[in-house]
Protein backbone atom coordinates (compact mmCIF):
# COMPACT_ATOMS: atom_id res chain seq x y z
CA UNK A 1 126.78 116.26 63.51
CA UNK A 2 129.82 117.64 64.64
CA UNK A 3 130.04 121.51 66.26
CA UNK A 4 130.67 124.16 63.65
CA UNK A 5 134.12 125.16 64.99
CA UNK A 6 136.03 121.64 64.40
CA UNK A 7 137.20 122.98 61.50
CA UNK A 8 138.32 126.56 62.68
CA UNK A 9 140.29 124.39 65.36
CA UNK A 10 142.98 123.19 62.92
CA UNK A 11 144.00 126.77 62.75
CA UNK A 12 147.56 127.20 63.33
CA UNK A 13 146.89 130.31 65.69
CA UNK A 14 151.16 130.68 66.57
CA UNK A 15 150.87 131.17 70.07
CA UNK A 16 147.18 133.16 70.20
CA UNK A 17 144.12 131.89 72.20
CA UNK A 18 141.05 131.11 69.74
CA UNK A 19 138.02 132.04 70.96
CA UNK A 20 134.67 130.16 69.37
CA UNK A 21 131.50 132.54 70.05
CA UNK A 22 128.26 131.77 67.63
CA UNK A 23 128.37 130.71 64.11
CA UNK A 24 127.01 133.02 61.63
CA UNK A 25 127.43 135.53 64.16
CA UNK A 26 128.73 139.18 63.87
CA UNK A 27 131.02 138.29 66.74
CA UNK A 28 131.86 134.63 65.46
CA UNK A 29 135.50 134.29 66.36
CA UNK A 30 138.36 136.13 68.38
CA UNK A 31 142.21 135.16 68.25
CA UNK A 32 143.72 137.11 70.77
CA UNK A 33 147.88 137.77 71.41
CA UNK A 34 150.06 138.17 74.25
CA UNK A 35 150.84 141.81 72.54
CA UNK A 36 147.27 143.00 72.23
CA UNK A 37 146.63 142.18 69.01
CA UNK A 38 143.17 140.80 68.09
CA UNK A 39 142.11 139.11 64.94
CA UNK A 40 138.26 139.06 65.01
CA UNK A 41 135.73 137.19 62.82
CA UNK A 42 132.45 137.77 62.44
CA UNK A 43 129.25 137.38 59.33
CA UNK A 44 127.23 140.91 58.82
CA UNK A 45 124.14 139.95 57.54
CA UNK A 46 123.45 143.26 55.74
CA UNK A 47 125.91 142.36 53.27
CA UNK A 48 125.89 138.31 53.48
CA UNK A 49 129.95 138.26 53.97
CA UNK A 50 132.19 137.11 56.64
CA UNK A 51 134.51 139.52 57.80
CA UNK A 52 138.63 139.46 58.91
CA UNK A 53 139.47 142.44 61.20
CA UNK A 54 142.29 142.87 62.86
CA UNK A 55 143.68 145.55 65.10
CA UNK A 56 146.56 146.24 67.18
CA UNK A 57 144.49 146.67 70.59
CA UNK A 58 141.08 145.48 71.38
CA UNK A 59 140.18 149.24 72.48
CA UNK A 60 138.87 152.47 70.50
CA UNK A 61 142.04 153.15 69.06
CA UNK A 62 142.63 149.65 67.91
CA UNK A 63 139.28 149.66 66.48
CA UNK A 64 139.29 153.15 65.01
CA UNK A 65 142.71 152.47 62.92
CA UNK A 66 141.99 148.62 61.55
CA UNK A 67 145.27 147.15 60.67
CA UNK A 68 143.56 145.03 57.92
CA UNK A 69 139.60 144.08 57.40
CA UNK A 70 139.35 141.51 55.00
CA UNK A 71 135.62 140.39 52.78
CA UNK A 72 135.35 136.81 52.53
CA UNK A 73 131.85 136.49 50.54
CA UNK A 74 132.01 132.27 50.12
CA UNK A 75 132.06 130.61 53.75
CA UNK A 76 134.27 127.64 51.79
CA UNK A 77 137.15 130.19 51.55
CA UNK A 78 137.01 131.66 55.33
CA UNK A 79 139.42 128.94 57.04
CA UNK A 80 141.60 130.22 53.96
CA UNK A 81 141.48 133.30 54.32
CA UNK A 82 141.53 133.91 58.47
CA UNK A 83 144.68 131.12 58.39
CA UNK A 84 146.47 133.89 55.39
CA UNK A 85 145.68 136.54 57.65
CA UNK A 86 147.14 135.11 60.49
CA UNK A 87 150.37 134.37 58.89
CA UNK A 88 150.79 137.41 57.43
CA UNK A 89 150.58 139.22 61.22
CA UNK A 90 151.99 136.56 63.06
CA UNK A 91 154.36 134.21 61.03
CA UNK A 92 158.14 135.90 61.59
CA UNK A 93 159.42 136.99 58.41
């Protein structure tokens, strides 16, 4: 069987550092920038969905002012949605 983050490896991260923590997990996965910016992926139980959050800083502030936090309720759509996400912050326009 292979490891659950294969697929989150084909990611095309532009220039971030992927971090793989626990499936499933409230802290699942962290893509982390040069400029502070953290896009962090994680599965709340509570309300069975998968959530994209990102913020400008991995401190309070960052985390008090989301730039974006994104519901994914079907797991099949998360590579999806986390690789639209990152393109939409990271891709230059």
């Amino acid at each position: 069987m292979k490891p659950w983050c294969d697929d989150y490896s084909k990611l095309d991260i532009v220039d971030g550092k992927i971090k793989f923590i626990l499936e499933d997990d409230e802290d699942m996965i962290e893509i982390r920038y040069m400029d502070g910016m953290l896009i962090d992926v994680g599965y709340i139980e509570e309300t069975r969905a998968y959530y994209i959050t990102v913020v400008v800083s991995n401190d309070i502030n960052g985390w008090e002012n989301p730039l974006e936090e994104c519901e994914v309720k079907n797991k099949v759509d998360l590579i999806s949605k986390i690789q639209e996400t990152i393109y939409k912050y990271r891709k230059e326009k």
